[in-house]
N, C-alpha and C. Protein backbone atom coordinates (compact mmCIF):
# COMPACT_ATOMS: atom_id res chain seq x y z
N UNK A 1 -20.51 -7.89 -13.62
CA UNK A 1 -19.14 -7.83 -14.08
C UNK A 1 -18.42 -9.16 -13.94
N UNK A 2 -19.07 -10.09 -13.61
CA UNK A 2 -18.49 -11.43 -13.22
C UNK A 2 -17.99 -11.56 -14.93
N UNK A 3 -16.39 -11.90 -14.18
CA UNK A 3 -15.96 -13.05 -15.76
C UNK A 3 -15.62 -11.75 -16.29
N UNK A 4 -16.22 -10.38 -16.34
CA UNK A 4 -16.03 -9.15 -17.53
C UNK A 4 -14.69 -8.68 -17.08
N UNK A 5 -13.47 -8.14 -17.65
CA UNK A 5 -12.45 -7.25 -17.70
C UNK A 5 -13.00 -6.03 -17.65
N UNK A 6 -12.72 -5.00 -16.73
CA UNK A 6 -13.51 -3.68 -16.60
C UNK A 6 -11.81 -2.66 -15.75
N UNK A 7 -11.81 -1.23 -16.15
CA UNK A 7 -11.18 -0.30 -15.37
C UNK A 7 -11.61 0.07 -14.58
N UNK A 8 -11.12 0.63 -13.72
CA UNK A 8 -11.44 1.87 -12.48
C UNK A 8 -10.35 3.22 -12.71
N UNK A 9 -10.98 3.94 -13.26
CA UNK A 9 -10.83 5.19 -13.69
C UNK A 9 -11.24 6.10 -11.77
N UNK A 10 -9.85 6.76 -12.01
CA UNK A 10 -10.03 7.05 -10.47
C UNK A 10 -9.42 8.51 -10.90
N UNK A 11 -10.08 9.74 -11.06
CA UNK A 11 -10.18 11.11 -11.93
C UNK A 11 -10.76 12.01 -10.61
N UNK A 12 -10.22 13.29 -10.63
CA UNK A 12 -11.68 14.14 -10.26
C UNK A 12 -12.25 15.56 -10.98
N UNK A 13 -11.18 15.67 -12.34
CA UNK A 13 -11.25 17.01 -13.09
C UNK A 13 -12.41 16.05 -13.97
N UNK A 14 -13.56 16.81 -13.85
CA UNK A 14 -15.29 15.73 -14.82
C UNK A 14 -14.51 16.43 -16.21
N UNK A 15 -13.91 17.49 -16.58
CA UNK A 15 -13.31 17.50 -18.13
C UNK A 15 -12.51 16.82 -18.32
N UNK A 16 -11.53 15.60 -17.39
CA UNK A 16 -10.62 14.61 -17.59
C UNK A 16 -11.00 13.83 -18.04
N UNK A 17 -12.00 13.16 -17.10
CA UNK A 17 -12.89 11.89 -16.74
C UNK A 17 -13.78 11.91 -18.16
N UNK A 18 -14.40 12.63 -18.58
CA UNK A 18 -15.24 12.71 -19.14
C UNK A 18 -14.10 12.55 -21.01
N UNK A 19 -13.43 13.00 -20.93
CA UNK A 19 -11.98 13.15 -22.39
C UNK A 19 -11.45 11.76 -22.28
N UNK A 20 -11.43 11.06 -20.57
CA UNK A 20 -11.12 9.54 -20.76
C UNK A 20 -12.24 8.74 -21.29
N UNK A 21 -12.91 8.76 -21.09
CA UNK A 21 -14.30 7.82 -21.19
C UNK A 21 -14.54 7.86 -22.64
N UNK A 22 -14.42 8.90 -23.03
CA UNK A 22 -14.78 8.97 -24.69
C UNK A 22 -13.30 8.16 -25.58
N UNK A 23 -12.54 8.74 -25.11
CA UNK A 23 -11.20 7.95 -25.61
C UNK A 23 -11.21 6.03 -25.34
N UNK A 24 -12.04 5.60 -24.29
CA UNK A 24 -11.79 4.68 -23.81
C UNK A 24 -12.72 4.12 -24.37
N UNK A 25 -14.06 4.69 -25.17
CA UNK A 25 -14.76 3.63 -25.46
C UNK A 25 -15.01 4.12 -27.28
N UNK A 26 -14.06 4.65 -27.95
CA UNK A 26 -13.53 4.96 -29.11
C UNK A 26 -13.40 3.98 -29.76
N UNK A 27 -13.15 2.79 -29.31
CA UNK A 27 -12.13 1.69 -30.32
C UNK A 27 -13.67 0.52 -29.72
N UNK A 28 -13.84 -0.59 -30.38
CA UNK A 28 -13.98 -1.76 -30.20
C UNK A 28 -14.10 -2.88 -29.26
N UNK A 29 -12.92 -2.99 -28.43
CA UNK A 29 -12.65 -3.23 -27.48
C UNK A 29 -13.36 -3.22 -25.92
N UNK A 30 -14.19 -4.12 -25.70
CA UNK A 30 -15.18 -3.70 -24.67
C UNK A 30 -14.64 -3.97 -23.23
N UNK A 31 -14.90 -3.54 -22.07
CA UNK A 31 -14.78 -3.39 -21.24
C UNK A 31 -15.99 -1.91 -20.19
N UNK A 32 -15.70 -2.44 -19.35
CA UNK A 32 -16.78 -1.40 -18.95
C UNK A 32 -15.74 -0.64 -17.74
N UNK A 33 -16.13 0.97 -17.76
CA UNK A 33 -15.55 1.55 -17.26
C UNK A 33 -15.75 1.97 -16.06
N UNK A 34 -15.53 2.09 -14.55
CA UNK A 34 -16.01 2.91 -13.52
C UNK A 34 -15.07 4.05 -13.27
N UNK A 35 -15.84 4.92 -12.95
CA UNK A 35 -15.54 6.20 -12.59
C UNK A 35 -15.52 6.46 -11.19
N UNK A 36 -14.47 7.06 -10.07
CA UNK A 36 -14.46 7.67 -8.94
C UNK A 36 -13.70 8.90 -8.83
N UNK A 37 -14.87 9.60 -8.25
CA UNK A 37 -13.94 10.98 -8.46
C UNK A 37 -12.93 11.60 -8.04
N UNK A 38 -13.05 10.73 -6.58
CA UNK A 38 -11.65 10.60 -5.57
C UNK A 38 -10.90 9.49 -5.28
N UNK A 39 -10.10 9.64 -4.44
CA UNK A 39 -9.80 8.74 -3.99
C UNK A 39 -9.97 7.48 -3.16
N UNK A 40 -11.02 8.24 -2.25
CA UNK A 40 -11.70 7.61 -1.26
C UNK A 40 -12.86 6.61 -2.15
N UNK A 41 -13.48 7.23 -3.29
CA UNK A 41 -14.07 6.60 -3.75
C UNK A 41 -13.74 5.30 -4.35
N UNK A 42 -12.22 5.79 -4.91
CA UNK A 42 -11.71 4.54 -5.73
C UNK A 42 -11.50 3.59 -4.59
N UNK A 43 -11.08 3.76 -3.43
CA UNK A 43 -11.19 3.05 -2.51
C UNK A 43 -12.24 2.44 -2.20
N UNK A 44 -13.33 2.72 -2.19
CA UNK A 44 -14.53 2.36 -1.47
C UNK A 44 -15.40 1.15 -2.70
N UNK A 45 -14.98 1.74 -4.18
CA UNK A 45 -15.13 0.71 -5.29
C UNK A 45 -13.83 -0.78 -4.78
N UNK A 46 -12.86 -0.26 -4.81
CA UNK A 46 -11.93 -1.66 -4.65
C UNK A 46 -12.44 -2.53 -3.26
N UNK A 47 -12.77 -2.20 -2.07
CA UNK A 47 -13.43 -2.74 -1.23
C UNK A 47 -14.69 -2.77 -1.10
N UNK A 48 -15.13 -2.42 -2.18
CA UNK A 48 -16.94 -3.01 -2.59
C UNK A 48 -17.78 -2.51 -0.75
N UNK A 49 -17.48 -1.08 -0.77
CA UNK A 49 -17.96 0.10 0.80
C UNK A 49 -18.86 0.56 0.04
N UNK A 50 -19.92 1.20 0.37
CA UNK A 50 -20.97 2.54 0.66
C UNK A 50 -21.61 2.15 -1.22
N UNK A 51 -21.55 2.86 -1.91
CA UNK A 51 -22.32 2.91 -3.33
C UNK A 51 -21.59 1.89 -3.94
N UNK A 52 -20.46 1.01 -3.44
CA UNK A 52 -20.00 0.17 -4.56
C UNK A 52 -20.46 -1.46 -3.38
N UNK A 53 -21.01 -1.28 -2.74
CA UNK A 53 -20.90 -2.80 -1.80
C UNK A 53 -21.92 -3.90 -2.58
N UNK A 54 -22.39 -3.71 -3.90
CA UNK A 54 -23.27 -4.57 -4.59
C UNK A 54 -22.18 -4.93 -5.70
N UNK A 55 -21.11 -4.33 -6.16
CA UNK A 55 -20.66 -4.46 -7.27
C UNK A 55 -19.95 -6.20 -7.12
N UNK A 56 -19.57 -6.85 -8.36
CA UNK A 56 -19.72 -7.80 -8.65
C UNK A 56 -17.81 -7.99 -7.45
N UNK A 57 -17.22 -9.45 -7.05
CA UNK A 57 -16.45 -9.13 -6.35
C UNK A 57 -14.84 -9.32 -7.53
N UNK A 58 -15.14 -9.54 -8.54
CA UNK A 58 -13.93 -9.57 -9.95
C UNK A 58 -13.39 -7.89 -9.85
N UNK A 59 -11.50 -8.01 -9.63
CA UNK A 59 -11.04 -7.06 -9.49
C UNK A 59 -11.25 -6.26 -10.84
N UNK A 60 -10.51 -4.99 -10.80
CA UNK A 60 -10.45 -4.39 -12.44
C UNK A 60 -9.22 -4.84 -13.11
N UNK A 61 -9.28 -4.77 -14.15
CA UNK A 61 -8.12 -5.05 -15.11
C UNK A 61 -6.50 -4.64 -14.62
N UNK A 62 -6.83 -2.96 -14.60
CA UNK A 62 -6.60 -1.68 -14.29
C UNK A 62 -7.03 -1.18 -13.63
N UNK A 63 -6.13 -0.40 -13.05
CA UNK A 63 -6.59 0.94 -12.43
C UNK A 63 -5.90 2.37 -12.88
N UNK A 64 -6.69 3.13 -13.53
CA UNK A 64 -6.08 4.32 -14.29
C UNK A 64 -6.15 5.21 -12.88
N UNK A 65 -5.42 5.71 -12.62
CA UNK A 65 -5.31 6.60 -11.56
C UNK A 65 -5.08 7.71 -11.36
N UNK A 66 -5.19 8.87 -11.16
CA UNK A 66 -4.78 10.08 -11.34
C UNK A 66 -3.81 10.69 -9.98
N UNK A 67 -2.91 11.35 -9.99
CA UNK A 67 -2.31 11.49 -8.75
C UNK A 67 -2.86 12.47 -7.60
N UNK A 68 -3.25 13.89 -8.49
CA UNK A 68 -3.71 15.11 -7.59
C UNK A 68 -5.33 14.80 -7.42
N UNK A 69 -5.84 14.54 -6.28
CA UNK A 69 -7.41 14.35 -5.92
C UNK A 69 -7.47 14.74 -4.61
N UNK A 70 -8.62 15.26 -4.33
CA UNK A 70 -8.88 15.52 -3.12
C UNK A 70 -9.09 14.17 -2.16
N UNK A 71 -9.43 14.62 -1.34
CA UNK A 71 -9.94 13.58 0.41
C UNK A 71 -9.04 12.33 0.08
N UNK A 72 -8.45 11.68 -1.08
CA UNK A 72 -7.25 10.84 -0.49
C UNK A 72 -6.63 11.23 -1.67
N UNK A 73 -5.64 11.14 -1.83
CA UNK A 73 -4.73 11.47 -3.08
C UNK A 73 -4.15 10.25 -3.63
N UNK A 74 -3.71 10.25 -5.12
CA UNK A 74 -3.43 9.40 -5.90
C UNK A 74 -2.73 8.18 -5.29
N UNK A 75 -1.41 8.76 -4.60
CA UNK A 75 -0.19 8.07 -3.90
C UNK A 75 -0.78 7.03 -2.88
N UNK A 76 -1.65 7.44 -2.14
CA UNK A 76 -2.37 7.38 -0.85
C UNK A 76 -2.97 5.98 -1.38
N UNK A 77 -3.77 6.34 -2.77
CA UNK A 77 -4.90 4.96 -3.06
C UNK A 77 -3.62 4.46 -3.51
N UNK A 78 -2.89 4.19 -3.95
CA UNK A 78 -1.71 3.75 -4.46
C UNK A 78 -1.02 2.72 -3.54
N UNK A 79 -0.75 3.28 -2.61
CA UNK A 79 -0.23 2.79 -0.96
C UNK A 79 -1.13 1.93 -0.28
N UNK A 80 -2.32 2.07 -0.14
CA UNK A 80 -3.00 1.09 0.07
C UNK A 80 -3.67 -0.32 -1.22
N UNK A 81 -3.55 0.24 -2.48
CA UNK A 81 -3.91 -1.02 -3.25
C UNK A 81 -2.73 -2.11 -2.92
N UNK A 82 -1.57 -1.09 -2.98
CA UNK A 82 -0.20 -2.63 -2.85
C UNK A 82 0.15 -2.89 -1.92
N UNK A 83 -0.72 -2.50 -0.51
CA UNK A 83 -0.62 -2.86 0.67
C UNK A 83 -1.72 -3.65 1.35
N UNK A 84 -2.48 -4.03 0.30
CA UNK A 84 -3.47 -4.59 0.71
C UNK A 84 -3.65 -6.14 0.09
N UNK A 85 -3.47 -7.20 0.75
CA UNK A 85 -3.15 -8.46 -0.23
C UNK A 85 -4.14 -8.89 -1.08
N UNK A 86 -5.17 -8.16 -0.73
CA UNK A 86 -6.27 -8.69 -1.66
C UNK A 86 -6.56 -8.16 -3.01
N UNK A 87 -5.77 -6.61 -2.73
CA UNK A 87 -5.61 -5.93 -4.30
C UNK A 87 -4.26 -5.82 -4.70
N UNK A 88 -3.28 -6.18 -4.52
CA UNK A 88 -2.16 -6.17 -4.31
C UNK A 88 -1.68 -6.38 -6.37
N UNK A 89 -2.34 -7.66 -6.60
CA UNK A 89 -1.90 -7.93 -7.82
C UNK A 89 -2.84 -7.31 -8.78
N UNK A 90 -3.39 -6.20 -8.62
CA UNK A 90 -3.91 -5.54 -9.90
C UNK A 90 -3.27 -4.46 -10.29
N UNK A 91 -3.06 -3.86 -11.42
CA UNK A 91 -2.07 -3.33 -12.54
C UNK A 91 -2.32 -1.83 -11.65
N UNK A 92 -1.57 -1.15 -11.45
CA UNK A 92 -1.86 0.34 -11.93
C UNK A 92 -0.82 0.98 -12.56
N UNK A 93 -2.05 2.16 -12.93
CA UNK A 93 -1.26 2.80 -14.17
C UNK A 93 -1.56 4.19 -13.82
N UNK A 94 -0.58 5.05 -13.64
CA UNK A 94 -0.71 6.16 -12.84
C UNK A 94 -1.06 7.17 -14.08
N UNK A 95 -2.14 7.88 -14.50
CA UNK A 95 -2.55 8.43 -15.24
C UNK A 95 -2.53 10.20 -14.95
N UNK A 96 -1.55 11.14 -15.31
CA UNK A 96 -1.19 12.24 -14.18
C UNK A 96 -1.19 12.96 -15.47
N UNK A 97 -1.26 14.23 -15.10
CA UNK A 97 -0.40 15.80 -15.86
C UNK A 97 0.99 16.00 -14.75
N UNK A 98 1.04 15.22 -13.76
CA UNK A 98 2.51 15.90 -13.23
C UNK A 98 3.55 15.09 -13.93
N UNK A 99 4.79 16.26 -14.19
CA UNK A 99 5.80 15.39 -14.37
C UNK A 99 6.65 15.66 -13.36
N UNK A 100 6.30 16.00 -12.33
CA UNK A 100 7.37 16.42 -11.49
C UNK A 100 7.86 14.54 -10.93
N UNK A 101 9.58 15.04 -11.17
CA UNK A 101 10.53 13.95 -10.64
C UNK A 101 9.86 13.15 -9.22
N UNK A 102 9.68 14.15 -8.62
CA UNK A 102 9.62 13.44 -6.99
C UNK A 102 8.48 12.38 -7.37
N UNK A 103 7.23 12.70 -7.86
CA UNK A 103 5.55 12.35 -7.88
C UNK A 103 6.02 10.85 -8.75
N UNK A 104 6.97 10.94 -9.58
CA UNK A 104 7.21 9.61 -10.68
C UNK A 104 8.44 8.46 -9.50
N UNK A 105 8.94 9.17 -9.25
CA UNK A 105 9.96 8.20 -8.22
C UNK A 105 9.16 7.81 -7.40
N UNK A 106 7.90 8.32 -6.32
CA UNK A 106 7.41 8.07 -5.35
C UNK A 106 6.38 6.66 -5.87
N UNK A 107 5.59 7.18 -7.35
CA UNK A 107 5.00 6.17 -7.54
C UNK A 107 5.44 4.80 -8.05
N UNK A 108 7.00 5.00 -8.41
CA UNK A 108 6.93 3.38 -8.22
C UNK A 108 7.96 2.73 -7.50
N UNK A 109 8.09 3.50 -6.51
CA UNK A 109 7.98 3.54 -5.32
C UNK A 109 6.98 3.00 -4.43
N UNK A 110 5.88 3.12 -4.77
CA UNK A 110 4.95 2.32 -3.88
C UNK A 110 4.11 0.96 -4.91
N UNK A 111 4.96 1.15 -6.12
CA UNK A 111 4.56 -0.40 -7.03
C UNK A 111 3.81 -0.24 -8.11
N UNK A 112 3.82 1.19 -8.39
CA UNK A 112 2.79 1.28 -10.11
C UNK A 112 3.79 0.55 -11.09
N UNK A 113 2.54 0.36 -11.66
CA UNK A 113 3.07 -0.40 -13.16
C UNK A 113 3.40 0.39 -14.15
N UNK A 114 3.24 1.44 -13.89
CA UNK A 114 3.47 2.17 -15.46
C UNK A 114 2.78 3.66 -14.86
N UNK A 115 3.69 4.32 -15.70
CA UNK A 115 3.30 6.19 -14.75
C UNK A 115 3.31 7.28 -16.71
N UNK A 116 2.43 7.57 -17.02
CA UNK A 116 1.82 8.00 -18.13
C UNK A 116 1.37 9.00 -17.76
N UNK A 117 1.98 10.69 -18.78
CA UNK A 117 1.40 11.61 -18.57
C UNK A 117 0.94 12.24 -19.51
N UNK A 118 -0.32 12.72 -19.40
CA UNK A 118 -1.52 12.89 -19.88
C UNK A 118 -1.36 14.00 -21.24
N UNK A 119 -1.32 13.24 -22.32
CA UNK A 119 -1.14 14.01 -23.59
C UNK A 119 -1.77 15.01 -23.51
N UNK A 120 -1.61 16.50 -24.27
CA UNK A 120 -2.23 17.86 -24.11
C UNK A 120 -3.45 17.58 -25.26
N UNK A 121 -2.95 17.28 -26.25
CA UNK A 121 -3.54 17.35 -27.76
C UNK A 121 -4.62 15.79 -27.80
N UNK A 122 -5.52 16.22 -28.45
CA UNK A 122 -7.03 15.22 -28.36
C UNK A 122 -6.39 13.65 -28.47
N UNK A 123 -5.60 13.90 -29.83
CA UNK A 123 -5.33 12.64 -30.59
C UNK A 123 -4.34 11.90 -30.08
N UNK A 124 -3.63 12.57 -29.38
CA UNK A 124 -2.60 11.78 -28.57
C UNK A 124 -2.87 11.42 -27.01
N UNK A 125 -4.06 12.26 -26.67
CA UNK A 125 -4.24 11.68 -25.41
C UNK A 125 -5.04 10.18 -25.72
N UNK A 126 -5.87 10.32 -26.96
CA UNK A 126 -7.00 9.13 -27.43
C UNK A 126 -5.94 8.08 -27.87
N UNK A 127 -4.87 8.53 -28.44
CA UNK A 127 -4.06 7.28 -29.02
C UNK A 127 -3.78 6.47 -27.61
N UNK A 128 -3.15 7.17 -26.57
CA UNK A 128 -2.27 6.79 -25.59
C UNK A 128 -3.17 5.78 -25.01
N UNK A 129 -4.54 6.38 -24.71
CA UNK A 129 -5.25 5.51 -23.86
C UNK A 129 -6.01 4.18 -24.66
N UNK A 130 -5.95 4.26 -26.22
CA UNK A 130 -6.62 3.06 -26.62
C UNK A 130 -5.43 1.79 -26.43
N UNK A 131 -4.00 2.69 -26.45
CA UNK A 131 -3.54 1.69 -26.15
C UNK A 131 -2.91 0.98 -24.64
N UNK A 132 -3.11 1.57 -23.80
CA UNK A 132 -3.48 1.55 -22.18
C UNK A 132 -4.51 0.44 -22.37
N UNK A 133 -5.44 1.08 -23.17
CA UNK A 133 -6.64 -0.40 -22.68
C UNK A 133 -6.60 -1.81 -23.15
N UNK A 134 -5.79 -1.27 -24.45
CA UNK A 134 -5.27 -2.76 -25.32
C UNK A 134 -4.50 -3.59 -24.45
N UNK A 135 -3.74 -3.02 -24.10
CA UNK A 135 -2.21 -3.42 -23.50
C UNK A 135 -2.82 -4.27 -22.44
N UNK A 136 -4.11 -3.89 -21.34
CA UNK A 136 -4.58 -4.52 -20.39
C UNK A 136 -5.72 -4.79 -20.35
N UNK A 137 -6.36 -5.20 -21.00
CA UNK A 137 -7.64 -6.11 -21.56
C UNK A 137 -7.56 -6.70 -22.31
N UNK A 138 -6.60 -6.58 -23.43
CA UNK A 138 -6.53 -7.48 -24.48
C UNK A 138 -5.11 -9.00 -24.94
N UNK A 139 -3.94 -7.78 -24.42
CA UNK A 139 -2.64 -8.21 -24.85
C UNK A 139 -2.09 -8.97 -22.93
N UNK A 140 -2.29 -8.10 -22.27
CA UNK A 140 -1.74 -8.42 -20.72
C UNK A 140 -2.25 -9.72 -20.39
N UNK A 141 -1.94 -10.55 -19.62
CA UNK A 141 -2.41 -12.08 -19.22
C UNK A 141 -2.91 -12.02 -17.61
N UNK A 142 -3.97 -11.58 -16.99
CA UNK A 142 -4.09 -11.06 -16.00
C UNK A 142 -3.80 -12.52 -14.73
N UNK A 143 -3.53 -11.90 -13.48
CA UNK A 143 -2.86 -13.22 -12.31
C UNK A 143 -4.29 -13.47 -12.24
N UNK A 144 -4.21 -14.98 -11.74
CA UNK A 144 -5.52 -15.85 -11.92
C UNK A 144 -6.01 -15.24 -10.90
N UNK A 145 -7.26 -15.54 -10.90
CA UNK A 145 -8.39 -15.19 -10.12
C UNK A 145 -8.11 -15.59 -8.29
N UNK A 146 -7.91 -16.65 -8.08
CA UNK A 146 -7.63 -16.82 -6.95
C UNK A 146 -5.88 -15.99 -6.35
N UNK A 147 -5.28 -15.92 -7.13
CA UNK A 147 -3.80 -15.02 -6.23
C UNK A 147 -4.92 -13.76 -5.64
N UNK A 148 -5.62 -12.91 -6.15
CA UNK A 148 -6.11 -11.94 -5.19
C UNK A 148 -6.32 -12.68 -3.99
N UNK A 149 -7.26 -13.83 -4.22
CA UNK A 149 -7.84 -13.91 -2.70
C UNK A 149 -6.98 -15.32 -1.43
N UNK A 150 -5.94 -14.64 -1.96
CA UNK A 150 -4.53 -15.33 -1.19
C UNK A 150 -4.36 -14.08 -0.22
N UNK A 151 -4.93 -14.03 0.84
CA UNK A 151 -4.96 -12.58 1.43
C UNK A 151 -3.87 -12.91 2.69
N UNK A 152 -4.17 -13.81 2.92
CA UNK A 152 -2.35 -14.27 3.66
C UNK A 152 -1.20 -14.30 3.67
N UNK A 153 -0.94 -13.73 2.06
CA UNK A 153 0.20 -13.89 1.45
C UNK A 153 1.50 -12.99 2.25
N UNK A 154 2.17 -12.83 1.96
CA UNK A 154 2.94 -11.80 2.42
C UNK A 154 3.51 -10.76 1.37
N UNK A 155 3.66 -9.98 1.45
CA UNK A 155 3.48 -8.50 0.89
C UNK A 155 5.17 -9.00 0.27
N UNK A 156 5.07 -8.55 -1.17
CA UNK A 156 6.58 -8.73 -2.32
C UNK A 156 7.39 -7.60 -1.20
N UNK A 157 8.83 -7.98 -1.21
CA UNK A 157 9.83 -6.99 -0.87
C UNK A 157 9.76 -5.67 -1.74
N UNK A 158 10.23 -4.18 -0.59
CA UNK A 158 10.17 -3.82 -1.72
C UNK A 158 11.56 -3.18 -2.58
N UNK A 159 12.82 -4.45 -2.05
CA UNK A 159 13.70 -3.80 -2.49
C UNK A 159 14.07 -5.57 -3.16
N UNK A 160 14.39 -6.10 -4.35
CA UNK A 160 15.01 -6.84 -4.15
C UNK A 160 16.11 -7.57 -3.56
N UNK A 161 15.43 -8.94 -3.07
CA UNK A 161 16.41 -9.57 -2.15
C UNK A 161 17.73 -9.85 -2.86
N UNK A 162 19.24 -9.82 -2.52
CA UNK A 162 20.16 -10.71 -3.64
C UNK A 162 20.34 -11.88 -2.49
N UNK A 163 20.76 -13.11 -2.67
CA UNK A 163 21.52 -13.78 -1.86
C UNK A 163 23.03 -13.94 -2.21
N UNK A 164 23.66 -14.21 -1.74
CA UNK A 164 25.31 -14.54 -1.92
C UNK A 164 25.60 -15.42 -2.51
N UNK A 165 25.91 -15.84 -3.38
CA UNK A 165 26.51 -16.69 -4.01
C UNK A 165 27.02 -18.02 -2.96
N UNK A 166 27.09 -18.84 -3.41
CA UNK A 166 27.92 -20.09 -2.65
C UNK A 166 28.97 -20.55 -3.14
């Protein structure tokens, strides 16, 4: 994956995962996709742990995320990508069927990029996501390669600062 633009599709309904993947590799546009079914997993892919510790060390583009998962939940991987300086600057995109108020405030709340809920109907879930992938593989200008591994950095506020005028 060195040099390649790739997602992390972080799902655990396999009729989701499986309706993304086909939608995602519909169009032209290449990129290669990983799949985790949880959370822990998507975790264990972003810190290259247990079945992902060979994978190449180039972040993903994206991260499509789903909120409701077992053994860590959406929020949870959420909370730790933008708490972690080394993944800090990669996109997520909270990929849900909830629309509940609280679940959309919370997530950006902890720094998603964008909170998208999951079209019912084939063609609109396929539209939504070809252009999810456009938007961030093709059109988005991703932070250079080295800001990830600025792991010293200090973590963005998460309220904007104002200063006072003089």
């Amino acid at each position: 994956m060195t040099g390649n633009r790739w997602i992390l599709l972080a799902e655990d309904n396999a009729n989701d995962a499986d309706l993304t993947m086909r939608a995602l590799s519909a169009d032209q546009l290449s990129g290669e996709v990983i799949v985790a079914g949880d959370g822990a997993e998507a975790l264990d892919c972003l810190h290259r742990r247990g079945a992902f510790q060979s994978r190449d060390d180039d972040l993903p583009a994206v991260v499509l995320l789903d909120l409701k998962m077992p053994n860590v939940d959406g929020l949870e991987v959420l909370r730790e990508i933008k708490s972690t300086a080394a993944l800090r600057s990669i996109p997520v995109v909270v990929f849900t069927s909830s629309r509940e108020w609280s679940d959309l405030a919370r997530a950006y709340q902890l720094g998603a990029n964008a909170y998208v809920v999951k079209p019912v109907g084939f063609k609109e879930f396929l539209a939504v996501l070809q252009d999810v992938k456009r938007f961030w593989l093709a059109i988005n200008e991703p932070p250079p390669g080295n800001l990830a591994k600025t792991a010293d950095a200090p973590a963005p506020p998460s309220q904007p600062q104002l200063t006072p005028a003089a």
